[in-house]
Protein backbone atom coordinates (compact mmCIF):
# COMPACT_ATOMS: atom_id res chain seq x y z
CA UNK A 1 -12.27 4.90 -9.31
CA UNK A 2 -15.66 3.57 -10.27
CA UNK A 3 -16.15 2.38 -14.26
CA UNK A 4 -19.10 3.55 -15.92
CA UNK A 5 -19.44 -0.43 -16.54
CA UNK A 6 -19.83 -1.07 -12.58
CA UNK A 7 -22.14 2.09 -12.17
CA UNK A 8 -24.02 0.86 -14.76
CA UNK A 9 -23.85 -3.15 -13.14
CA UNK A 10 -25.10 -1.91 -9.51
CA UNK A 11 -27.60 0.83 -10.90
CA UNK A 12 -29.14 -2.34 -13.15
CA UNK A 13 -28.66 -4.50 -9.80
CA UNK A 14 -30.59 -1.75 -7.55
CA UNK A 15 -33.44 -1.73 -9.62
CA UNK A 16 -34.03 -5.09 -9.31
CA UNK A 17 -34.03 -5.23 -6.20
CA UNK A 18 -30.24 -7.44 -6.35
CA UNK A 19 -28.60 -5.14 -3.68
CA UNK A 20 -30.67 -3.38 -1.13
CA UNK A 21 -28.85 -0.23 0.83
CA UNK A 22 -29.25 -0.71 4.67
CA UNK A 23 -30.75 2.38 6.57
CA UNK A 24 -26.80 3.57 7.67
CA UNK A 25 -25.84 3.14 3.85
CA UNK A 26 -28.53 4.46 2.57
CA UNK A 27 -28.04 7.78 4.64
CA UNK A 28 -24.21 7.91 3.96
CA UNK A 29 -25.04 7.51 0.36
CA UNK A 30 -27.96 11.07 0.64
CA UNK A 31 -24.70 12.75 2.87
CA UNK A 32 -22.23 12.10 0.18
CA UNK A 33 -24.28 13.49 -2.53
CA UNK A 34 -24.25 16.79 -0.50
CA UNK A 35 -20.67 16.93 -0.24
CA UNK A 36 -20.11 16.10 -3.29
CA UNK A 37 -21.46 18.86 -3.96
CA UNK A 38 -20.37 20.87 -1.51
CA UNK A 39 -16.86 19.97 -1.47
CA UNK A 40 -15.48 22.52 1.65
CA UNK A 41 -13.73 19.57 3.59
CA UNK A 42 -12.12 18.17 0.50
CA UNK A 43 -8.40 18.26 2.19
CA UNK A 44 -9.52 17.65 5.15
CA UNK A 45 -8.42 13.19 4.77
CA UNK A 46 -8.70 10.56 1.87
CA UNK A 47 -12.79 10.32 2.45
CA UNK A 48 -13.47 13.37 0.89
CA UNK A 49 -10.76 13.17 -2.25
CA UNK A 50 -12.25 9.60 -2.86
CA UNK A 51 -15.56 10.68 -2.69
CA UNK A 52 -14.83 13.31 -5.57
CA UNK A 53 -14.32 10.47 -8.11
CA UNK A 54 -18.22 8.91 -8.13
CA UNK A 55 -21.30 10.29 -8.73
CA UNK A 56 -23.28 7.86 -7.54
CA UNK A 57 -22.61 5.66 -4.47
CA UNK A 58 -23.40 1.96 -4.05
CA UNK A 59 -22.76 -0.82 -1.05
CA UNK A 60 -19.06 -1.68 -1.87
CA UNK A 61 -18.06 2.24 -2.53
CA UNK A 62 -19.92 2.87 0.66
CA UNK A 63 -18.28 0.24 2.70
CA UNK A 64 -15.01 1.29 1.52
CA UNK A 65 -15.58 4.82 2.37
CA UNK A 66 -16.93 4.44 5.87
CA UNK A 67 -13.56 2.48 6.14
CA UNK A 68 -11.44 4.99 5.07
CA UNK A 69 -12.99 7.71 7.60
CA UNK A 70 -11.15 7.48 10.65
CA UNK A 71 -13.73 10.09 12.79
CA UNK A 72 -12.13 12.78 13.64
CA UNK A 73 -14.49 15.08 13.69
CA UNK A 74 -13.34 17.85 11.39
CA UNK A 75 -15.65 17.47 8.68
CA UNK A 76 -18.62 17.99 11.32
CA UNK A 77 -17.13 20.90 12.82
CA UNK A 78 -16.64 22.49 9.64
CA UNK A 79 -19.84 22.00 8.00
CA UNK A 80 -22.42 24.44 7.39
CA UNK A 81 -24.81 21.87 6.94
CA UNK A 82 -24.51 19.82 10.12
CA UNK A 83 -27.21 19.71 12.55
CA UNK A 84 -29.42 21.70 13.41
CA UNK A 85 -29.63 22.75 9.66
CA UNK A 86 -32.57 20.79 7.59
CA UNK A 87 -29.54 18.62 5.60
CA UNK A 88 -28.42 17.30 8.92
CA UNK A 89 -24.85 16.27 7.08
CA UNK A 90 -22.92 14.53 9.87
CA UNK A 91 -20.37 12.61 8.02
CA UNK A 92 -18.45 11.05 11.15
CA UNK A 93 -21.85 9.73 12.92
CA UNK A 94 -23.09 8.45 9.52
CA UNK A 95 -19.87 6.45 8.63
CA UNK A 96 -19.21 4.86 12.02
CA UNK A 97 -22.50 3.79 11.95
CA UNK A 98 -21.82 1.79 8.35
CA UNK A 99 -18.65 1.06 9.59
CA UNK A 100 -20.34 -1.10 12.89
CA UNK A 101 -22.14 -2.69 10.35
CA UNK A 102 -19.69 -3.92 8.05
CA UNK A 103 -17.60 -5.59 11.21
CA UNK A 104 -20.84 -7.54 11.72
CA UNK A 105 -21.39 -8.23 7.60
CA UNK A 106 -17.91 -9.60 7.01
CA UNK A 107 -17.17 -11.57 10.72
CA UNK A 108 -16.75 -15.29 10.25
CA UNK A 109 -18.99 -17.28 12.11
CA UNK A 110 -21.69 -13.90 11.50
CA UNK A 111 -23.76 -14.85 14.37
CA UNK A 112 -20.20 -14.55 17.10
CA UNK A 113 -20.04 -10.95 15.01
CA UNK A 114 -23.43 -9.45 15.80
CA UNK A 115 -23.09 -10.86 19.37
CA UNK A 116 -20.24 -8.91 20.08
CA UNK A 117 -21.43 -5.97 18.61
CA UNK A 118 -24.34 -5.58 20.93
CA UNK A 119 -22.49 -6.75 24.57
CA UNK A 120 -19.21 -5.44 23.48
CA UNK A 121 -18.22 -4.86 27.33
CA UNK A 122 -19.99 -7.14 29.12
CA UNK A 123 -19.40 -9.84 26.84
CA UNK A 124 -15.16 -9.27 27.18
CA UNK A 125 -15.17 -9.03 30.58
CA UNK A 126 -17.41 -12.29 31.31
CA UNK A 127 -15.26 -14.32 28.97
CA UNK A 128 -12.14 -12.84 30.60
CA UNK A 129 -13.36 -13.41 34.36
CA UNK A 130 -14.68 -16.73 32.88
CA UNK A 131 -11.64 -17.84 30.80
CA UNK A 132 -9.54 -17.03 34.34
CA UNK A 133 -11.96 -18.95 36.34
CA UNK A 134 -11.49 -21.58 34.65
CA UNK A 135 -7.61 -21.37 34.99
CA UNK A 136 -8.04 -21.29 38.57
CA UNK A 137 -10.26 -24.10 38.97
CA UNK A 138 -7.70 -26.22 36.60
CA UNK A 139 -5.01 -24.99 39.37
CA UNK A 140 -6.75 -26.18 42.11
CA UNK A 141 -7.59 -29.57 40.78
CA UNK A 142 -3.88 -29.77 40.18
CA UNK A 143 -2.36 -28.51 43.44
CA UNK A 144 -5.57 -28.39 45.74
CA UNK A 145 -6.04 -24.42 46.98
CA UNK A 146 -2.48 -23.95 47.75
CA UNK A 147 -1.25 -23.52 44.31
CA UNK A 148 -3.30 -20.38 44.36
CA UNK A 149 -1.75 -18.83 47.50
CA UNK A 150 1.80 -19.05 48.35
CA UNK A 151 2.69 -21.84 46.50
CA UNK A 152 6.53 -22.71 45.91
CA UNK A 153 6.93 -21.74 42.09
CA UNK A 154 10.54 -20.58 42.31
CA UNK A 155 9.35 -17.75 40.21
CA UNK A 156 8.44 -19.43 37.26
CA UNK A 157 4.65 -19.98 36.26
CA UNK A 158 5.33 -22.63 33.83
CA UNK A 159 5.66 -24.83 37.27
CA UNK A 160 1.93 -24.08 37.81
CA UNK A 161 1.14 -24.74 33.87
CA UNK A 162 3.73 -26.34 31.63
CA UNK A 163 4.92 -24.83 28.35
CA UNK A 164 3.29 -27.53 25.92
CA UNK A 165 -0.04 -27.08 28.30
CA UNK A 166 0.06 -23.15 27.23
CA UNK A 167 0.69 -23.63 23.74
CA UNK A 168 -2.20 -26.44 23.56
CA UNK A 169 -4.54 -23.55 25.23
CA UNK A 170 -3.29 -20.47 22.91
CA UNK A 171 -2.53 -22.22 19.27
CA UNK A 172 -6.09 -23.45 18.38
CA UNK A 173 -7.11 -19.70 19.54
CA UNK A 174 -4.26 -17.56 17.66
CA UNK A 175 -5.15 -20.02 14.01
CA UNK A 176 -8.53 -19.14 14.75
CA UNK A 177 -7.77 -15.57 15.06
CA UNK A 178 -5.99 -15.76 11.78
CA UNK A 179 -8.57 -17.63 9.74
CA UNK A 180 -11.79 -15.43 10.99
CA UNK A 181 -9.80 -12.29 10.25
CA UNK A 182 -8.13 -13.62 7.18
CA UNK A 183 -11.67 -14.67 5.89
CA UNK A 184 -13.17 -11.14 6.80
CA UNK A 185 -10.70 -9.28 5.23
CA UNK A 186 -10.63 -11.19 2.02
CA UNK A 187 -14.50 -10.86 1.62
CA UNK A 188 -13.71 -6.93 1.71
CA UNK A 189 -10.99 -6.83 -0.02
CA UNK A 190 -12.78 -9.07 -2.77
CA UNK A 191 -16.11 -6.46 -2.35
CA UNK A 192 -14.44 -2.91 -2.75
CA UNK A 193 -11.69 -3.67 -5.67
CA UNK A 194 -14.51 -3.64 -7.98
CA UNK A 195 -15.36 -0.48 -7.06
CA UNK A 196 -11.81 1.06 -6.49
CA UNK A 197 -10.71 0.89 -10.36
CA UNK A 198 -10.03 -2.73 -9.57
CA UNK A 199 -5.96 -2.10 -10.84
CA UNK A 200 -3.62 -4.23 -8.42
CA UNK A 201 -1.56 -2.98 -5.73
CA UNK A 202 1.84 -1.11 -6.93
CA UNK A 203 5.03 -0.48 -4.37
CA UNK A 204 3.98 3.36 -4.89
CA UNK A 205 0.56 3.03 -3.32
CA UNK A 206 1.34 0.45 -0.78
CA UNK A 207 4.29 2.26 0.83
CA UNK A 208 1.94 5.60 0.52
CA UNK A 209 -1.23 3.46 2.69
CA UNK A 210 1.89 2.27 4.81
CA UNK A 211 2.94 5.02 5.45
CA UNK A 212 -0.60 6.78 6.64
CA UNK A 213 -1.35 3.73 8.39
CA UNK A 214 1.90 4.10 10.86
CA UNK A 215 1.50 7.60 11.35
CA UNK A 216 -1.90 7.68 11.65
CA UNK A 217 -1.50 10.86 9.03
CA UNK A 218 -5.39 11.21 8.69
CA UNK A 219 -5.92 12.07 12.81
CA UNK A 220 -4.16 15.23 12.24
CA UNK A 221 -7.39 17.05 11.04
CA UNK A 222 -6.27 17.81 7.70
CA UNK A 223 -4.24 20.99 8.62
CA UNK A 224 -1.75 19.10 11.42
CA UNK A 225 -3.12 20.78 14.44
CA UNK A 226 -5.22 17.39 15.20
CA UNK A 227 -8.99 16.32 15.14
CA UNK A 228 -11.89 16.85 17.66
CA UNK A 229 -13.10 15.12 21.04
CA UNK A 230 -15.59 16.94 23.09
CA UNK A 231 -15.89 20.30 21.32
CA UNK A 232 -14.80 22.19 18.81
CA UNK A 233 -11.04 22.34 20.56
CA UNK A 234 -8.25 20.82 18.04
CA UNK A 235 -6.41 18.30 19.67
CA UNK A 236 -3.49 15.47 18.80
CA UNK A 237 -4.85 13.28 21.82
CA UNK A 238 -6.27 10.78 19.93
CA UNK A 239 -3.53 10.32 17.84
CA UNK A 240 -1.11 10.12 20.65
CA UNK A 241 -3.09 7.83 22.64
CA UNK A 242 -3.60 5.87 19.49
CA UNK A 243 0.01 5.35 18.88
CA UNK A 244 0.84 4.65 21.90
CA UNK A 245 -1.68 1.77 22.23
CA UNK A 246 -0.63 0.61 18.41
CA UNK A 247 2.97 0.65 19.35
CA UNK A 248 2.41 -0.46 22.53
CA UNK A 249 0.62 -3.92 21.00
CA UNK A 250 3.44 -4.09 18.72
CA UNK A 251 5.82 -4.20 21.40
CA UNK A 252 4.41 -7.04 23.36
CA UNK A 253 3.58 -8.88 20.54
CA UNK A 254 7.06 -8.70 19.28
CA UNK A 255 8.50 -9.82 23.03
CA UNK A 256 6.08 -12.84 22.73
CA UNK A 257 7.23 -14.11 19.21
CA UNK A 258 11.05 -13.58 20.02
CA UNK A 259 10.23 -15.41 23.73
CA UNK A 260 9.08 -18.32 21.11
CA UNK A 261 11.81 -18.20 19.27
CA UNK A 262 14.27 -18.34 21.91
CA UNK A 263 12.70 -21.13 23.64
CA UNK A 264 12.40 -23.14 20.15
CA UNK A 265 15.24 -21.50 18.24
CA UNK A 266 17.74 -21.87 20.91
CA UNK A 267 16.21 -23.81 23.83
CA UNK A 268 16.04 -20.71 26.20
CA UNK A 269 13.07 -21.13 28.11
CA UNK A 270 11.11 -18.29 29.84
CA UNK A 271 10.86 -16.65 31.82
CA UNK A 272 13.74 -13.92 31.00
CA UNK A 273 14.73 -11.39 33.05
CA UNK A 274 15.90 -8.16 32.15
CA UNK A 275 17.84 -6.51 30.64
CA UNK A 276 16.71 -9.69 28.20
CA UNK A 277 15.18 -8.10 24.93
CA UNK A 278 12.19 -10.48 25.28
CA UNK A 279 11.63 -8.81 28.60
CA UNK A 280 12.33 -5.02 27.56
CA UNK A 281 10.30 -5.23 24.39
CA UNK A 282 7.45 -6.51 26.62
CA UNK A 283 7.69 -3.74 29.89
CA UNK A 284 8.26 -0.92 27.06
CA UNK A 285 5.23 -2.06 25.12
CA UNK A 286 2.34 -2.65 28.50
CA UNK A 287 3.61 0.73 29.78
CA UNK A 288 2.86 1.72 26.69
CA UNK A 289 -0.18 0.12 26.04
CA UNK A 290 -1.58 1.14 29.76
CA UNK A 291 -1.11 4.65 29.21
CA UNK A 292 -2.75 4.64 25.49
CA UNK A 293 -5.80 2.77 26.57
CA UNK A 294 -5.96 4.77 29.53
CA UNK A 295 -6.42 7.94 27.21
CA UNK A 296 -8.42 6.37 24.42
CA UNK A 297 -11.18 5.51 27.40
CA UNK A 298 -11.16 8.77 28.61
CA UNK A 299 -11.24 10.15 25.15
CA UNK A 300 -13.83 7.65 24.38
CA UNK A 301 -16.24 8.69 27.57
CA UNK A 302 -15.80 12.15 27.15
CA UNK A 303 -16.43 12.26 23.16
CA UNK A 304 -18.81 14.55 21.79
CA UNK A 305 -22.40 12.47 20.92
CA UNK A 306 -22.62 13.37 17.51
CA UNK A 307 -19.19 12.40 16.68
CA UNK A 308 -19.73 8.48 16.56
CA UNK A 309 -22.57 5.78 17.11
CA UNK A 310 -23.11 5.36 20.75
CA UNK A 311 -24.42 1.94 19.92
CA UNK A 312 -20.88 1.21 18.97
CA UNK A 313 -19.67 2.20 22.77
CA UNK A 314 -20.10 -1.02 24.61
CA UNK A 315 -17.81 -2.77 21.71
CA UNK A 316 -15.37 0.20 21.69
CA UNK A 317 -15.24 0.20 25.68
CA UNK A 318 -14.45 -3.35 25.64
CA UNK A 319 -11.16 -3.35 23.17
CA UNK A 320 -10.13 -1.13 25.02
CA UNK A 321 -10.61 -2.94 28.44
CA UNK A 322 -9.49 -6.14 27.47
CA UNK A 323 -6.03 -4.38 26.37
CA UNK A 324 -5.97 -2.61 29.30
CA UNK A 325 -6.55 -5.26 31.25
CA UNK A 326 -3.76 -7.77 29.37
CA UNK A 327 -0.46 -4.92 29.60
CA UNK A 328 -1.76 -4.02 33.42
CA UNK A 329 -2.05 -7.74 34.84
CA UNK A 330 1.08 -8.20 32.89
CA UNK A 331 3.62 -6.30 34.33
CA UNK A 332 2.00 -6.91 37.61
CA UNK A 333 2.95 -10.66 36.87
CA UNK A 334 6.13 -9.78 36.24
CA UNK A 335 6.91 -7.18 39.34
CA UNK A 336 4.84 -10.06 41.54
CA UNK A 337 6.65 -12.68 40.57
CA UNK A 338 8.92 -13.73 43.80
CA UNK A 339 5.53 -12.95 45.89
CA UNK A 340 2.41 -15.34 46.75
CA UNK A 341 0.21 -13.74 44.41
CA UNK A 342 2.38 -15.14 41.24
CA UNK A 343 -0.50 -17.70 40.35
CA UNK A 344 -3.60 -15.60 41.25
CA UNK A 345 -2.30 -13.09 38.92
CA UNK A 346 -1.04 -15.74 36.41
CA UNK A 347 -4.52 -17.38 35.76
CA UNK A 348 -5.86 -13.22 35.72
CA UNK A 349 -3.29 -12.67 32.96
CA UNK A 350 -4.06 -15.64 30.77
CA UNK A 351 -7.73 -15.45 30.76
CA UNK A 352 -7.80 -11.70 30.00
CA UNK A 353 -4.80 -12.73 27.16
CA UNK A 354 -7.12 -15.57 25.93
CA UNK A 355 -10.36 -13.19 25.99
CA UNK A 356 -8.84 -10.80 23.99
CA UNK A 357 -7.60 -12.76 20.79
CA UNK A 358 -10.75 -14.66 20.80
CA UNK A 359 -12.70 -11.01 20.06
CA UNK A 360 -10.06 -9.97 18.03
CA UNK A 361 -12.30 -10.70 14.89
CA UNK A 362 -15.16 -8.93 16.04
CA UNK A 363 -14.42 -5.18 17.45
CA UNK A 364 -12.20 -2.50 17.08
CA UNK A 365 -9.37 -4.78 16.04
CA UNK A 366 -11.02 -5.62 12.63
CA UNK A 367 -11.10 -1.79 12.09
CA UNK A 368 -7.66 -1.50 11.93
CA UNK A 369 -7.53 -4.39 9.18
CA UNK A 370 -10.23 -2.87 7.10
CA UNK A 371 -9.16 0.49 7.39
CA UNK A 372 -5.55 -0.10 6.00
CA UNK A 373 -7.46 -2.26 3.31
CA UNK A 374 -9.54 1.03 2.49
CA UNK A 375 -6.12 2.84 2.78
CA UNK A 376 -4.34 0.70 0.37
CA UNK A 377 -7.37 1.05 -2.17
CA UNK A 378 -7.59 4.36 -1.82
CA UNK A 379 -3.76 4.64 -2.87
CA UNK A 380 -4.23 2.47 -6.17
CA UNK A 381 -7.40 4.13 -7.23
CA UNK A 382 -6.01 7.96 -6.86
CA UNK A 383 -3.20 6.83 -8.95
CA UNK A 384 -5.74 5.80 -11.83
CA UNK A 385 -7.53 8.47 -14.29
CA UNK A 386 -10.48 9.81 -13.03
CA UNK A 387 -13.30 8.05 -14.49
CA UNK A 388 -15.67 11.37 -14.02
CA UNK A 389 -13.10 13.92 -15.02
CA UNK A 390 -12.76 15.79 -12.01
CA UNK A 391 -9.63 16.38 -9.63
CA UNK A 392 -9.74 14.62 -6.79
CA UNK A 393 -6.68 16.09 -5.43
């Protein structure tokens, strides 16, 4: 919900010239007017309900919007203004567009940000190759080229590169993780309340946005039967896949923080064999996380061009890589372990580990941090009175 007061504050701030509407905003803003309007696709997810409640759309209600659209297609398929008609309403294009943007706008450092946004690919796996290089190299210097090949590790990699040498290597990049993402967020956060009735978050409307962001409820098209990919087909893939590579994360995140504990906790050091639940939660999770980023780039590759911004691919692409690459040089690790390869694949798994949480900030993964922002927004402001005095359900 939008006060009159804060209409009022950015119409005042527009005309002089205090905010200025990118290109991407300024076209989601023209779209939104027609659906407002419109309305056909009003149950098809929470973009369409929110959208009901303003009559006027400025940068933070367009932010959060974009945010809250998780491109599915549906709206496009359905809409009898959609290209080639004169309108040329294409909701899911127009939003991922503002949506690129914003993971740019609120990044912290900005510049690492737009970097990433243009070399999405290239740029996560150089600093993976790069990151592993570099592992190798440090190998060598320690155990000259036989360390690399063959060399007597009993098994366990922390006889190539102690414990306290890993942690030294992946703290400074997990608290930097935390603070670029924590910043982002916050900015966000701090940017759309204003324009989302500003009330604070209740237990109703968080376990509502939880609850949508676990099941990813708003990739079932509206109707249940799923969302689009390459044409006009309905289809739960990209839910599936999507789950499967959330859950998947999950998993192996979960396997490293209990490995931590037990080695701190209890002085069980790694590694754990199964059927240790460090060890389960971790094969569960990369199978899982294989298979979903398998689908998502085949989903990805295949997708229909006016669903999404194809200048958003390369950054898309390379999330999905670098995951990719972590669960699949991970469980190789582990079924390699008794075999000469064991370091090889050790300094492969670590660099493509490393890789990935230092881009964390700056791709897809922010998505999934603004979008359950948007989410949990969205579920205060529905629960407020509707400032224009229309039903927005």
């Amino acid at each position: 919900m939008q006060t009159l007061e804060a209409l009022t504050r950015d119409a005042r701030a527009l005309a002089n010239g205090e905010i200025v509407l990118s290109a991407p905003e300024t076209e989601v803003a023209r779209q939104m007017q027609i659906c407002n309007a419109c309305r056909y696709c009003e149950g098809f997810c929470a973009v369409f309900p929110a959208m009901t409640r303003r009559l006027e759309f400025g940068k933070a209600d367009i932010h959060f919007l974009a945010n809250l659209c998780h491109n599915c297609g549906a709206c496009l398929h359905a809409c009898q203004y959609a290209p080639p008609h004169e309108f040329a309403v294409n909701v899911p294009q127009a939003m991922a567009q503002v949506r690129g943007q914003t993971y740019a706008d609120y990044a912290w450092p900005p510049a690492l940000g737009r970097l990433y946004q243009r070399q999405g690919l290239t740029l996560s796996l150089a600093l993976a190759a790069g990151l592993a290089l570099f592992l190798v190299l440090g190998a060598v210097l320690q155990g000259g080229l036989d360390a690399l090949w063959g060399a007597n590790l009993g098994g366990n990699f922390y006889h190539l590169f102690p414990h306290n040498l890993l942690v030294g290597l992946f703290a400074p990049v997990f608290l930097f993780v935390v603070l670029a993402l924590g910043l982002g967020v916050r900015r966000f956060w701090r940017d759309v309340t204003p324009a989302t009735s500003g009330a604070p978050l209740s237990a109703p409307a968080t376990a509502e946005a939880t609850d949508a962001v676990l099941r990813l409820k708003y990739l079932d098209g509206g109707h249940g039967d799923g969302c689009h990919n390459e044409d006009d087909a309905y289809t739960l893939s990209r839910r599936r896949f999507h789950h499967l590579t959330f859950y998947g994360f999950l998993l192996c995140f979960a396997a490293t923080s209990l490995a931590t504990v037990y080695h701190y906790a209890f002085g069980w050091a790694a590694p754990y064999d199964l059927p240790s639940v460090p060890k389960l939660l971790g094969a569960v999770g990369g199978v899982m996380l294989m298979l979903g980023t398998a689908g998502l780039w085949h989903l990805n590759r295949t997708r229909h061009a006016l669903h999404g911004d194809a200048q958003q691919k390369p950054m898309d692409l390379g999330f999905i890589a670098l995951l990719f690459l972590v669960s699949s040089s991970g469980l190789a690790l582990w079924l390699a372990r008794g075999t000469p390869a064991l370091a090889l694949l050790l300094c492969l798994h670590l660099g493509a580990v490393m890789a990935l949480f230092a881009t964390l900030p700056y791709g897809k993964f922010a998505h999934g941090v603004f979008r359950t922002a948007s989410l949990l927004r969205h579920a205060v402001e529905k629960r407020q009175p509707n400032p224009i005095g229309l039903s927005a359900d």
